[in-house]
N, C-alpha and C. Protein backbone atom coordinates (compact mmCIF):
# COMPACT_ATOMS: atom_id res chain seq x y z
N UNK A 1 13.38 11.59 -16.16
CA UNK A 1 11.93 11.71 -16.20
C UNK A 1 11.39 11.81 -14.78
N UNK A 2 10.72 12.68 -14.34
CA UNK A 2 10.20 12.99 -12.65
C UNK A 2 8.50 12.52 -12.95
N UNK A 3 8.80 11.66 -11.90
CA UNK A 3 7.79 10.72 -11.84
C UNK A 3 6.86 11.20 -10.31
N UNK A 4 5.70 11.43 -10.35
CA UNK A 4 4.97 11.59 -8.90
C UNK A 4 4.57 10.72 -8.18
N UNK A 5 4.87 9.92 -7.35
CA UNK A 5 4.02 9.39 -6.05
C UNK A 5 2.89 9.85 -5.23
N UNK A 6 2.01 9.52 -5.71
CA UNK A 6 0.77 9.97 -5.63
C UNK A 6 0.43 9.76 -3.84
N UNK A 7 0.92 9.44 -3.05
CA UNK A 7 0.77 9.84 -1.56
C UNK A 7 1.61 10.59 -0.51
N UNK A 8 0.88 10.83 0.79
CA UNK A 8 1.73 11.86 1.63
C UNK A 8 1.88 11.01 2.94
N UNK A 9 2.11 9.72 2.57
CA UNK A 9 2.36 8.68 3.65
C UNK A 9 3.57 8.73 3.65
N UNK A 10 4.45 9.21 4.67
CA UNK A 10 5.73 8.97 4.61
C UNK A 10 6.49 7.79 4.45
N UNK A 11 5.83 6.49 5.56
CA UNK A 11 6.05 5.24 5.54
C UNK A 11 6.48 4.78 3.91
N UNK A 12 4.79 4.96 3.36
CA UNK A 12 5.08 4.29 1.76
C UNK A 12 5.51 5.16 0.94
N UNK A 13 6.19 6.56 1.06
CA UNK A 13 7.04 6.93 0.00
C UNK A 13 8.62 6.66 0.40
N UNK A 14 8.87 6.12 1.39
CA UNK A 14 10.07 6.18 1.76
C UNK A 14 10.44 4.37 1.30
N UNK A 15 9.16 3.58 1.19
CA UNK A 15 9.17 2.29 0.55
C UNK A 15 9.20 2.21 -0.57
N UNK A 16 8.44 2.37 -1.23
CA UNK A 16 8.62 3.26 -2.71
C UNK A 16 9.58 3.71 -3.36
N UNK A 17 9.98 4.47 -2.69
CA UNK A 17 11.52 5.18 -3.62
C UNK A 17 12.46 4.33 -3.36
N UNK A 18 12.78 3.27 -2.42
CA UNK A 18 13.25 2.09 -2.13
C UNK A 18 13.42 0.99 -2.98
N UNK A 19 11.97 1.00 -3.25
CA UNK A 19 11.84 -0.37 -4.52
C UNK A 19 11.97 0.23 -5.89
N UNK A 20 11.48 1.81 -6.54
CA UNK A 20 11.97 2.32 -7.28
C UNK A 20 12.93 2.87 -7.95
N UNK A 21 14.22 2.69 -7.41
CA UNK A 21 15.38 3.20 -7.14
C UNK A 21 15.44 2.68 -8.72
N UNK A 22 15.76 4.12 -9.63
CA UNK A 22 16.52 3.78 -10.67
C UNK A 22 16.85 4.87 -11.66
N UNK A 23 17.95 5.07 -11.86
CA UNK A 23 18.83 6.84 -12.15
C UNK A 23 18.07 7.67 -13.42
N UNK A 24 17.41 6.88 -14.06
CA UNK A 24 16.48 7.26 -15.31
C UNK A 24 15.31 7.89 -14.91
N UNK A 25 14.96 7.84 -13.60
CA UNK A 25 14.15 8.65 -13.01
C UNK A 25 14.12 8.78 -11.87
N UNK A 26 13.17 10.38 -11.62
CA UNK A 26 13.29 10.96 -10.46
C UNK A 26 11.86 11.07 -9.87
N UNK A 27 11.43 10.52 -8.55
CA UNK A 27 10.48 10.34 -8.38
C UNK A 27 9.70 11.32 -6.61
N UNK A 28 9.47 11.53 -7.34
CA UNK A 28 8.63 12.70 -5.79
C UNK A 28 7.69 12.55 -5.53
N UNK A 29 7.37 13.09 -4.14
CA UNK A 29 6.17 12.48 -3.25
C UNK A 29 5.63 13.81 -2.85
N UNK A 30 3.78 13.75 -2.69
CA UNK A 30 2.70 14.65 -2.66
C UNK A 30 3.92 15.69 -1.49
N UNK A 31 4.77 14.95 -0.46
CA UNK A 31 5.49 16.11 0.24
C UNK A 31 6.00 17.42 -0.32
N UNK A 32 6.22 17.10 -1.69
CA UNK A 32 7.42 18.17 -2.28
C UNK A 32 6.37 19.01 -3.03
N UNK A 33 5.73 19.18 -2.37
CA UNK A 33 3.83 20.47 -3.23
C UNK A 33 3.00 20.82 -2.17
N UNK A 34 3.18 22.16 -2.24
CA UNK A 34 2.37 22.96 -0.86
C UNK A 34 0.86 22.54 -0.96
N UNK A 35 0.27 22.80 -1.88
CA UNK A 35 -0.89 22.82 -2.11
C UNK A 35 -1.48 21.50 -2.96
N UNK A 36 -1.40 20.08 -2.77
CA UNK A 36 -1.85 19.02 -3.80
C UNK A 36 -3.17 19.08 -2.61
N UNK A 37 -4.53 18.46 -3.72
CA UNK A 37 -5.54 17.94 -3.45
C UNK A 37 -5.67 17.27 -2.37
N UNK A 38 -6.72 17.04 -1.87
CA UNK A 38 -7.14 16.12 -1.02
C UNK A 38 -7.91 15.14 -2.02
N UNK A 39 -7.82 13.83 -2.73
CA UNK A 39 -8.70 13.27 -3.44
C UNK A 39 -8.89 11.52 -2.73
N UNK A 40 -10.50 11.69 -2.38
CA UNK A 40 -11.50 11.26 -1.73
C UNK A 40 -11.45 9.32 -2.77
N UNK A 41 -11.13 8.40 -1.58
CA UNK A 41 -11.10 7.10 -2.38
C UNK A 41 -12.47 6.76 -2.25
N UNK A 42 -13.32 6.94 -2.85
CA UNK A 42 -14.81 6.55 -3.23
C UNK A 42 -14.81 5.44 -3.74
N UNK A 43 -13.58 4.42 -4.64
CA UNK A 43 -13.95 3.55 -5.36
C UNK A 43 -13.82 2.40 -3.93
N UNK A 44 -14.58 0.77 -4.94
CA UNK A 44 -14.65 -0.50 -3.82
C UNK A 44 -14.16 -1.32 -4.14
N UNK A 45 -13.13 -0.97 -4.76
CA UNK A 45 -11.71 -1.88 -4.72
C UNK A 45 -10.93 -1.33 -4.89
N UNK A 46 -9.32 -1.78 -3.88
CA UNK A 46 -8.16 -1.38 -4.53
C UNK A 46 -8.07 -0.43 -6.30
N UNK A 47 -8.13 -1.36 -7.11
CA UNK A 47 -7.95 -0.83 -8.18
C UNK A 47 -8.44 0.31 -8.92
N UNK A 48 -9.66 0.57 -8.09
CA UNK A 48 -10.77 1.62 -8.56
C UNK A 48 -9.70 2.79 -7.98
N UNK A 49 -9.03 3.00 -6.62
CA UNK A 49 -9.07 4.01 -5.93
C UNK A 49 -7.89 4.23 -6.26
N UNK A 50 -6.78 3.26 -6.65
CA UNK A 50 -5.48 3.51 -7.33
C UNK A 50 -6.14 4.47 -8.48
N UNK A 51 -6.90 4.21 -9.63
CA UNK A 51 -7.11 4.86 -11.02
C UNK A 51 -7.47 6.39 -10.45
N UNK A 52 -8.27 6.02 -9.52
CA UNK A 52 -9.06 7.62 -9.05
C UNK A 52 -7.61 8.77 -8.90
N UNK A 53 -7.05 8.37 -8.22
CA UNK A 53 -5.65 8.84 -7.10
C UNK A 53 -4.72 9.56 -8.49
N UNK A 54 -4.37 8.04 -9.33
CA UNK A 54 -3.27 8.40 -10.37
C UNK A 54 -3.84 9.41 -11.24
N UNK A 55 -5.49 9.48 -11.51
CA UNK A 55 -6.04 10.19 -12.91
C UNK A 55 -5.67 11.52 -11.93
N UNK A 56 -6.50 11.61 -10.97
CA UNK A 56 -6.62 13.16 -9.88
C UNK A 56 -5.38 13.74 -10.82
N UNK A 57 -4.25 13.13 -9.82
CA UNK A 57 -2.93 13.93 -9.41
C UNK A 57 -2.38 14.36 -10.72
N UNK A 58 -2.49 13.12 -11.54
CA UNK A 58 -1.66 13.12 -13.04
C UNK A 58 -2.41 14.56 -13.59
N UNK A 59 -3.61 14.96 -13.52
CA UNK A 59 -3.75 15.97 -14.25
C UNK A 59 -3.44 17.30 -13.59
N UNK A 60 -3.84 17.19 -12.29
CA UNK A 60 -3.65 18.42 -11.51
C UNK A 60 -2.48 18.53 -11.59
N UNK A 61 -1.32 17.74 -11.02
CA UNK A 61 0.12 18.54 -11.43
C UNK A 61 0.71 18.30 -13.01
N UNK A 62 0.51 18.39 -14.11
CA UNK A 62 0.70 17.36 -15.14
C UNK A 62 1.96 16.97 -15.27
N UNK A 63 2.12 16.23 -14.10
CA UNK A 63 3.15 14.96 -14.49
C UNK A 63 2.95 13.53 -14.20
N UNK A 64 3.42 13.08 -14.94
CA UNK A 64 3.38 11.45 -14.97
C UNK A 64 3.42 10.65 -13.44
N UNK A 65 1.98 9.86 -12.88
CA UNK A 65 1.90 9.89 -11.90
C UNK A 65 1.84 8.13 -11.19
N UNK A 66 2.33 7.58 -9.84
CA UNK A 66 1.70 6.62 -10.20
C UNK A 66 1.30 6.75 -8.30
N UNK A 67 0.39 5.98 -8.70
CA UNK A 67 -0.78 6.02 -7.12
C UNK A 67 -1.21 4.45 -6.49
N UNK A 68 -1.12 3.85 -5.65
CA UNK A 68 -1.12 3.34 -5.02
C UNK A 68 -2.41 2.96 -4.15
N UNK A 69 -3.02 1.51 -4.20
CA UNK A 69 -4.05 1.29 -3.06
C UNK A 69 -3.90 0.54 -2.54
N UNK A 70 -3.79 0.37 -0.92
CA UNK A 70 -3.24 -0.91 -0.56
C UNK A 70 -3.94 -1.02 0.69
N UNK A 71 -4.22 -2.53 0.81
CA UNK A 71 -4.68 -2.69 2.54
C UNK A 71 -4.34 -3.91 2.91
N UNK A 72 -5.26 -4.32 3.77
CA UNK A 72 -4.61 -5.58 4.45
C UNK A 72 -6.65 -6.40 4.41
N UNK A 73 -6.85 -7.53 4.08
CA UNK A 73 -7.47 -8.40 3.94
C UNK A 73 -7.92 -9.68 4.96
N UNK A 74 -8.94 -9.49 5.97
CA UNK A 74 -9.08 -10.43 7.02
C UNK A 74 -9.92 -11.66 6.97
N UNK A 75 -9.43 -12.62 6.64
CA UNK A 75 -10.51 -14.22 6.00
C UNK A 75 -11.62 -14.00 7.38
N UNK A 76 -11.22 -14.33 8.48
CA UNK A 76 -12.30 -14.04 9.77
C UNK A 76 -13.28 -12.63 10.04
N UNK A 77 -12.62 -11.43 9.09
CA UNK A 77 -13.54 -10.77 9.16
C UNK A 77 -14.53 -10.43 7.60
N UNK A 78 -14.31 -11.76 6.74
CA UNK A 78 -14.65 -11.35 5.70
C UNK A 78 -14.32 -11.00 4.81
N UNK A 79 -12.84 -10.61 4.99
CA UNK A 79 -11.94 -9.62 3.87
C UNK A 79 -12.26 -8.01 4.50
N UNK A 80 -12.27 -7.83 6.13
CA UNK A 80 -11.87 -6.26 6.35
C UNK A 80 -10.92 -6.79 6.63
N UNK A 81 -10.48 -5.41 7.12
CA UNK A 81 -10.67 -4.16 7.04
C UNK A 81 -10.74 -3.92 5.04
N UNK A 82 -9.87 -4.00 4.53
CA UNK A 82 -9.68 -4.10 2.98
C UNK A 82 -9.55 -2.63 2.85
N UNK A 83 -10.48 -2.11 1.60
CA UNK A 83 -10.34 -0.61 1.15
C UNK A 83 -10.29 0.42 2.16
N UNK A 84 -10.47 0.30 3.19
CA UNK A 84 -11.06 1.05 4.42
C UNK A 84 -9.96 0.18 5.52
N UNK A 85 -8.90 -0.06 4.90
CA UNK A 85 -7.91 -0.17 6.21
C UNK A 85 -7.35 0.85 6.83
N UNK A 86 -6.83 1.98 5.72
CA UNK A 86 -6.53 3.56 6.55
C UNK A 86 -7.47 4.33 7.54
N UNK A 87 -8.78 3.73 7.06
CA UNK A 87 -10.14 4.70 8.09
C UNK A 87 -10.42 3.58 9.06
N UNK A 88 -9.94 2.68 9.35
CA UNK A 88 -10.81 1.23 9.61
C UNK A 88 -11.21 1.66 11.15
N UNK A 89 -12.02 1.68 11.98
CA UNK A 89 -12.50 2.38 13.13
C UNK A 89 -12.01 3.87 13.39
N UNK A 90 -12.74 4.12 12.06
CA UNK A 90 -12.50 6.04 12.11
C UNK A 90 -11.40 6.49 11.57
N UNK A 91 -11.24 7.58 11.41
CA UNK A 91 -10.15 8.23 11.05
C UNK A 91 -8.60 8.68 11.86
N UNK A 92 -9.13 7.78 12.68
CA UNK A 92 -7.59 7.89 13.66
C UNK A 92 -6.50 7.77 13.32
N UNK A 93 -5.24 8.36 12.89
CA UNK A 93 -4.30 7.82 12.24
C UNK A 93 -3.63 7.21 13.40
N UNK A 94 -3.80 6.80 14.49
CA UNK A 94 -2.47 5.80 15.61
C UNK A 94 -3.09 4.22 15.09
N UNK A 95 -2.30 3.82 14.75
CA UNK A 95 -1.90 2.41 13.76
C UNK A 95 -1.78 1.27 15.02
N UNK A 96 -1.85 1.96 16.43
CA UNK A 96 -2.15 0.95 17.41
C UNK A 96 -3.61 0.95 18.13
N UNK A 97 -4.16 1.61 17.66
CA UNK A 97 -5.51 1.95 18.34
C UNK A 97 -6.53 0.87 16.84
N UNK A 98 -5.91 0.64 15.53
CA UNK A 98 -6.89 0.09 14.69
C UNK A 98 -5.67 -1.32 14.62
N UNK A 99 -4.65 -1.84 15.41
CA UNK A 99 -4.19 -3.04 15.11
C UNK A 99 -5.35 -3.50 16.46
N UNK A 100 -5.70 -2.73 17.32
CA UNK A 100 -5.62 -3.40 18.74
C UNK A 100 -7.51 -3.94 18.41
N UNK A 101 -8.53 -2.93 17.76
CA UNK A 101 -9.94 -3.22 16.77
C UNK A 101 -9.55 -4.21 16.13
N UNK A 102 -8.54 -4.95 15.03
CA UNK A 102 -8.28 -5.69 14.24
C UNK A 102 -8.16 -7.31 15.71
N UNK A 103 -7.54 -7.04 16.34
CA UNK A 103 -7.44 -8.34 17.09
C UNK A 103 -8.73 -8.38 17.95
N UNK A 104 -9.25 -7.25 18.41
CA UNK A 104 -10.55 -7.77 19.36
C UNK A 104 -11.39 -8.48 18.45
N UNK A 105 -11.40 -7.97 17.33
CA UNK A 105 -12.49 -8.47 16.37
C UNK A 105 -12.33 -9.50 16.05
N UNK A 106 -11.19 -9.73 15.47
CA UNK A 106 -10.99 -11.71 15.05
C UNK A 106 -11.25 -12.37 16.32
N UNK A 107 -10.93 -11.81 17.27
CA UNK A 107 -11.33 -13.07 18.58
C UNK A 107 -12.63 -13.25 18.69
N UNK A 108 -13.28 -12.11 18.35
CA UNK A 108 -14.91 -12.38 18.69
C UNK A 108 -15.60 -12.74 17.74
N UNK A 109 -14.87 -13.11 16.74
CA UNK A 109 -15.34 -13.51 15.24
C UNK A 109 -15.92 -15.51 15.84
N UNK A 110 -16.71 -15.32 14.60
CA UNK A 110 -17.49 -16.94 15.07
C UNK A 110 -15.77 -18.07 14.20
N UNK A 111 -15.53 -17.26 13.08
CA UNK A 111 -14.55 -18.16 12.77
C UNK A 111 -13.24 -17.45 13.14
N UNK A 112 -12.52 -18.21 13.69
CA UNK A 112 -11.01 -17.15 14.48
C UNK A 112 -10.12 -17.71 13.28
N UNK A 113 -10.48 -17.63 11.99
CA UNK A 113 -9.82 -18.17 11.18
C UNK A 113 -8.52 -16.61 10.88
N UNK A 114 -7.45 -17.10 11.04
CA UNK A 114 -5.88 -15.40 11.10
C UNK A 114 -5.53 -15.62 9.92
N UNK A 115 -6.01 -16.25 8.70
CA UNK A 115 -5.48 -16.02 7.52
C UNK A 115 -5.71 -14.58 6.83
N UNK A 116 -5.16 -14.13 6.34
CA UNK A 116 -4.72 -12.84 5.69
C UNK A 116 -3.90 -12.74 4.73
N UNK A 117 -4.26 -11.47 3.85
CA UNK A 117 -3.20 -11.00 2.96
C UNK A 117 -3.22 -9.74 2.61
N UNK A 118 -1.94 -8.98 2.37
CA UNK A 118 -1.83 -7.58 1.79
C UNK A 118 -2.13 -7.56 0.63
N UNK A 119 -2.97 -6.18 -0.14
CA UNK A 119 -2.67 -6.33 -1.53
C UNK A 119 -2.53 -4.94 -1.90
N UNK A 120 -1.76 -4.61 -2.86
CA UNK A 120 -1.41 -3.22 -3.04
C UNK A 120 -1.43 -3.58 -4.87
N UNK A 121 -2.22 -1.99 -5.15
CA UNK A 121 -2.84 -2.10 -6.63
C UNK A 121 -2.23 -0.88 -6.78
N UNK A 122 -1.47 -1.01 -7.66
CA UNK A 122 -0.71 0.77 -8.77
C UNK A 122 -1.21 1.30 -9.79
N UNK A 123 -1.44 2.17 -9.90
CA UNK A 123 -2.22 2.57 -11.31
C UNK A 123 -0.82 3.55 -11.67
N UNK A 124 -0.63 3.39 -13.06
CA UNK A 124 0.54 4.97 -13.93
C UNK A 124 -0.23 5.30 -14.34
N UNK A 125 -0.53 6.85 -14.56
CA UNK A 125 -1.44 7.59 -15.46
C UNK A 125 -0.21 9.02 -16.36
N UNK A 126 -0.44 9.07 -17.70
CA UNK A 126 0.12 10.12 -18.07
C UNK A 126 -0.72 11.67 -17.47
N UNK A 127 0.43 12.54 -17.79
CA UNK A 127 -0.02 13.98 -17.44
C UNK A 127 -1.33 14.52 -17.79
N UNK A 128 -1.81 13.55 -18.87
CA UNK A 128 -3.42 13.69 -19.08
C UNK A 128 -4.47 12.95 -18.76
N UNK A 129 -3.81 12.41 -17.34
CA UNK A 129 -4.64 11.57 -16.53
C UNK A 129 -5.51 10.31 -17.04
N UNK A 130 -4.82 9.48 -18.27
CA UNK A 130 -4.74 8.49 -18.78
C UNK A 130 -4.32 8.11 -18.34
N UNK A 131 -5.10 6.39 -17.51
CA UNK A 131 -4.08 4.92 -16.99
C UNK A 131 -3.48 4.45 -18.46
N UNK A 132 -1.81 4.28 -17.90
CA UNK A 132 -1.01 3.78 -19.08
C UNK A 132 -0.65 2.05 -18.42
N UNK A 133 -0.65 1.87 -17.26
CA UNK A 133 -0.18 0.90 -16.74
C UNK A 133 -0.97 0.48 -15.62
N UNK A 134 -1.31 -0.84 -14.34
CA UNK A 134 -1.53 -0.88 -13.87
C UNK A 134 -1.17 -2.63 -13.71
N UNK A 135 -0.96 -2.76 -12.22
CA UNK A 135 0.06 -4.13 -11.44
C UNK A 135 -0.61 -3.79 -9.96
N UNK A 136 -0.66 -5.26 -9.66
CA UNK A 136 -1.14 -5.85 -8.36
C UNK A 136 -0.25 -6.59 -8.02
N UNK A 137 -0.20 -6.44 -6.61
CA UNK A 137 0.88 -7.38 -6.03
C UNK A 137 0.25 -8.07 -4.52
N UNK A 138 0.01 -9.35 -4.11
CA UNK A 138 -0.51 -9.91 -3.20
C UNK A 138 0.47 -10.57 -2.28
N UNK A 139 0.49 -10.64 -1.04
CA UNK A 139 1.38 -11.33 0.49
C UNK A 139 0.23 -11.91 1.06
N UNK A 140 0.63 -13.56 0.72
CA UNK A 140 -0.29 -14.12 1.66
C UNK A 140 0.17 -14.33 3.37
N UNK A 141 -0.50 -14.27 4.26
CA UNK A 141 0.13 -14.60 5.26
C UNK A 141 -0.91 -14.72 6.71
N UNK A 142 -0.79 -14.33 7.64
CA UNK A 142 -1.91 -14.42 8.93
C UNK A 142 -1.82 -13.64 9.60
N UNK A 143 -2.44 -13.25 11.06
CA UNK A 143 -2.35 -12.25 11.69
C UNK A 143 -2.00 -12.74 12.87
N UNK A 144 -1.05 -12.44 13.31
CA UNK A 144 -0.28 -12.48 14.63
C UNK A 144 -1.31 -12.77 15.72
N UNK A 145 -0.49 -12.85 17.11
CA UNK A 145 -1.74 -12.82 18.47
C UNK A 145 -1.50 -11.53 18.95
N UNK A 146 -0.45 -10.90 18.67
CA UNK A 146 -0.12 -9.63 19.46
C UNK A 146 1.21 -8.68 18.49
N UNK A 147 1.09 -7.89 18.67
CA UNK A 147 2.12 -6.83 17.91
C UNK A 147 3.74 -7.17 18.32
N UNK A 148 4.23 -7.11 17.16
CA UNK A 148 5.51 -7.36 17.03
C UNK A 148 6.35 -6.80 16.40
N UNK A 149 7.69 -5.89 16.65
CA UNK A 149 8.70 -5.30 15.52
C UNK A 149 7.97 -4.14 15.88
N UNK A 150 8.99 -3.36 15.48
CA UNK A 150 8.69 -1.63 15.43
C UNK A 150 8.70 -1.35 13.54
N UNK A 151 9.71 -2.10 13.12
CA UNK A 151 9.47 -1.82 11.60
C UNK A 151 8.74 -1.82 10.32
N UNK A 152 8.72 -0.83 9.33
CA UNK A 152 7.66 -0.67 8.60
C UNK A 152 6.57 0.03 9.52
N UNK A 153 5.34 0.17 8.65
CA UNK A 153 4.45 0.82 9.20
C UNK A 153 3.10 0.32 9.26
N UNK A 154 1.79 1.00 9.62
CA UNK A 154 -0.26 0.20 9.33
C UNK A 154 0.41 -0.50 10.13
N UNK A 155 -0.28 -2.07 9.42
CA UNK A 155 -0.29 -3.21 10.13
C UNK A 155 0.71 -4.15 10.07
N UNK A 156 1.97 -3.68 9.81
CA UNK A 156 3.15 -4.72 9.50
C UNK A 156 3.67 -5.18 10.66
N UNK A 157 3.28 -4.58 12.24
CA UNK A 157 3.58 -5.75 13.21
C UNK A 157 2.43 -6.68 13.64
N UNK A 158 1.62 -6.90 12.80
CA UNK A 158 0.75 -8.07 13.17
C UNK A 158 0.60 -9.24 11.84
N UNK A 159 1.45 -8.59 11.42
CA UNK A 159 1.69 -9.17 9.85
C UNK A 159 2.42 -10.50 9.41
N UNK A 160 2.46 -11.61 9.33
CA UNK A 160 3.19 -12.82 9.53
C UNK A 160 2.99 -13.27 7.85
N UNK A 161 3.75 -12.97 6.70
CA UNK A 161 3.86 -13.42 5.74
C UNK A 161 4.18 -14.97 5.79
N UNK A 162 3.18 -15.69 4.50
CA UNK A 162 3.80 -17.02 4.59
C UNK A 162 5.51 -17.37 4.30
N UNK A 163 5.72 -18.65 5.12
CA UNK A 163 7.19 -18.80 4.90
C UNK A 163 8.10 -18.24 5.70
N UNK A 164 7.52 -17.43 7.35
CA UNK A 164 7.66 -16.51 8.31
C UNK A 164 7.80 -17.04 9.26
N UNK A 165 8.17 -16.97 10.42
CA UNK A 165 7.98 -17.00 11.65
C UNK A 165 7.85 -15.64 12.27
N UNK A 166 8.41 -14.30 11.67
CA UNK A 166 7.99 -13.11 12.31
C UNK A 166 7.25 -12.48 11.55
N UNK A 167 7.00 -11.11 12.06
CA UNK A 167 6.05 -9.77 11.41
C UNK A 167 6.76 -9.09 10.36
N UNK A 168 6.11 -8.39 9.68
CA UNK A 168 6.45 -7.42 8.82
C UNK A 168 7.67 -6.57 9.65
N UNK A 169 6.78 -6.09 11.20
CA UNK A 169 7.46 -5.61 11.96
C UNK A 169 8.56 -6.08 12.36
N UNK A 170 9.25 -7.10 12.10
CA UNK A 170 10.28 -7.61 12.74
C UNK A 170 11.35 -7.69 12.58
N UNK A 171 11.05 -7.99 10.72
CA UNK A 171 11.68 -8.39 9.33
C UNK A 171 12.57 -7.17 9.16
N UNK A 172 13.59 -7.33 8.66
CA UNK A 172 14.55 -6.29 7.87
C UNK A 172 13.79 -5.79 6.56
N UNK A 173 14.32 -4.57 6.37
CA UNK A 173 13.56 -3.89 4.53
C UNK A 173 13.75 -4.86 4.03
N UNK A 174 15.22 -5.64 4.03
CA UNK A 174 15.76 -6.00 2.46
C UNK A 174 14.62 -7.39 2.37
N UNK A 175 14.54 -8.30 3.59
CA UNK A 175 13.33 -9.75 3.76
C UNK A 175 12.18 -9.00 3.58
N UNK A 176 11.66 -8.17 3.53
CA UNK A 176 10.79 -7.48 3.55
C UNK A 176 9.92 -7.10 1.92
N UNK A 177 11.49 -6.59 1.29
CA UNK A 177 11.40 -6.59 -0.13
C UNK A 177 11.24 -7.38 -1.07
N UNK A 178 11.68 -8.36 -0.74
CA UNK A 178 11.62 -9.79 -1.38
C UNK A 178 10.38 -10.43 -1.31
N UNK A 179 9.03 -9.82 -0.59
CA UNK A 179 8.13 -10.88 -0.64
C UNK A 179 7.00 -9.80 -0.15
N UNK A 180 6.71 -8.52 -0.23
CA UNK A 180 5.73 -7.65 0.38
C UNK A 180 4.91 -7.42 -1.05
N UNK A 181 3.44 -7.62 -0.61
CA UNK A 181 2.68 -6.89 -1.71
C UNK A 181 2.84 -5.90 -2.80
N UNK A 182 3.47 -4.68 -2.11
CA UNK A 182 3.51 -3.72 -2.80
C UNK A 182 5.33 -3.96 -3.46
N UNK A 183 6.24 -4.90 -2.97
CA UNK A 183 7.79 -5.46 -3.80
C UNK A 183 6.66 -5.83 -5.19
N UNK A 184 6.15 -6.66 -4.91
CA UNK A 184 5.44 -7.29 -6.24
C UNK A 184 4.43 -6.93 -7.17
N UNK A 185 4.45 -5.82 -6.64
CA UNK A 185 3.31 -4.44 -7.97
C UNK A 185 4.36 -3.58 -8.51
N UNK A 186 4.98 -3.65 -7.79
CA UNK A 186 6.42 -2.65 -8.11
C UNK A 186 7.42 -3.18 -9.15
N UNK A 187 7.42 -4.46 -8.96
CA UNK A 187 8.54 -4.96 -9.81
C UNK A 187 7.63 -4.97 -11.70
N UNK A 188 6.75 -5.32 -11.34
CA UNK A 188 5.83 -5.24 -12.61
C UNK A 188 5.90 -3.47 -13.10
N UNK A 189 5.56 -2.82 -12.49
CA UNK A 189 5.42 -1.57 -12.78
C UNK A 189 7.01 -1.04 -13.66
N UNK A 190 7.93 -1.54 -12.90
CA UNK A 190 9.32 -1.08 -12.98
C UNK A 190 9.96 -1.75 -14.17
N UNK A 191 9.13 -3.13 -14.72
CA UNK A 191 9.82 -3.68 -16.35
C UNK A 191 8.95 -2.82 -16.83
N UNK A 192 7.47 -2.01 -16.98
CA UNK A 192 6.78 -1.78 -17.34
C UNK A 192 7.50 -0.04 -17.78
N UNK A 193 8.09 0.46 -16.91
CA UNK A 193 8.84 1.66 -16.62
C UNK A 193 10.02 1.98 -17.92
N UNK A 194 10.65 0.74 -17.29
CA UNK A 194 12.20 0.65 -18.08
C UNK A 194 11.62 0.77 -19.47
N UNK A 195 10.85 0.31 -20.40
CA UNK A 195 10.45 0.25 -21.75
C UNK A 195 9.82 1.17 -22.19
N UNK A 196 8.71 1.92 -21.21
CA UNK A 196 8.44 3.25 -21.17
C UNK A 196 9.69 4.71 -21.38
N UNK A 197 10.65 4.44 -20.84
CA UNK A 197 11.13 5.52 -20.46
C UNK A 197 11.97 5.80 -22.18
């Protein structure tokens, strides 16, 4: 069964097919299609912009799709960056130019409180752009003083999951897998899969 990954983030399809790994299906990413959409996350939550993403794609290519919203959550700034962590001071995609906004800001925050968490929301939609499924997965943890690790990608070297002493960045895939937001939307999705298929 060929399953779509509804993004053209290399980082998270290469995580993805990682945690999805399973011979009953074959799963491809917006890479493997000249021409997929550009579709606009308008919704204000995670979950809204997962449904938006999975309905889009699921109909435009009609295959069975699943889409992904994920950010990172700042207690000192309120809960930003959040839905708007990919745009979070513009549309810049260098992931050191919006970690380096993420730390000026908590310092100048009245509460320098570094608690944080990832949360990544999945929506499955069939080829008729019906949600059939949908799983959240949350990493509580804090935000570093300074960037750490080259590994993974966004904000995973400022990333200090509880139960840590290092970053996302620091961590191996496999420690990585065992306790990342999007391991724990995935694993739901994937009993959800197996019974499906």
């Amino acid at each position: 069964m060929k399953i779509l990954i509804a993004t053209k983030n290399e980082g998270k399809i290469a995580e993805l097919r990682s945690l999805l790994s399973d011979e009953r299906f074959e799963f491809v990413g917006l890479d493997a299609f000249e021409n997929a959409p550009h579709v606009e996350e308008t919704g204000n939550t995670f979950a809204a912009n997962a449904r938006l993403k999975a309905a889009a794609y699921s109909t435009h290519f009609g295959l069975h799709t699943l889409a992904d919203d994920s950010g990172l959550e700042v207690d000192a700034l309120n809960g930003r960056p959040g839905v708007f962590s990919a745009r979070y001071g513009g549309v810049n995609p260098n992931y050191g130019a919006k970690i380096r906004l993420l730390l000026d800001e908590i310092n100048a925050a009245e509460k320098r409180n570094r608690t944080a968490r990832f949360i990544s929301h999945i929506a499955f939609a069939a080829p008729d752009g019906k949600v059939l499924f949908e799983a959240e997965g949350v990493c509580e943890g804090s935000i570093a003083f300074a960037p750490k690790g080259t590994n993974g990608f966004g904000y995973d070297p400022v990333f200090i999951p509880d139960g840590f002493d290092k970053t996302f960045g620091e961590l191996s895939d496999e420690a990585k897998q065992n306790v990342s937001h999007r391991a724990r939307a995935i694993a739901k999705i994937m009993r959800y899969l197996r019974d499906f298929a």
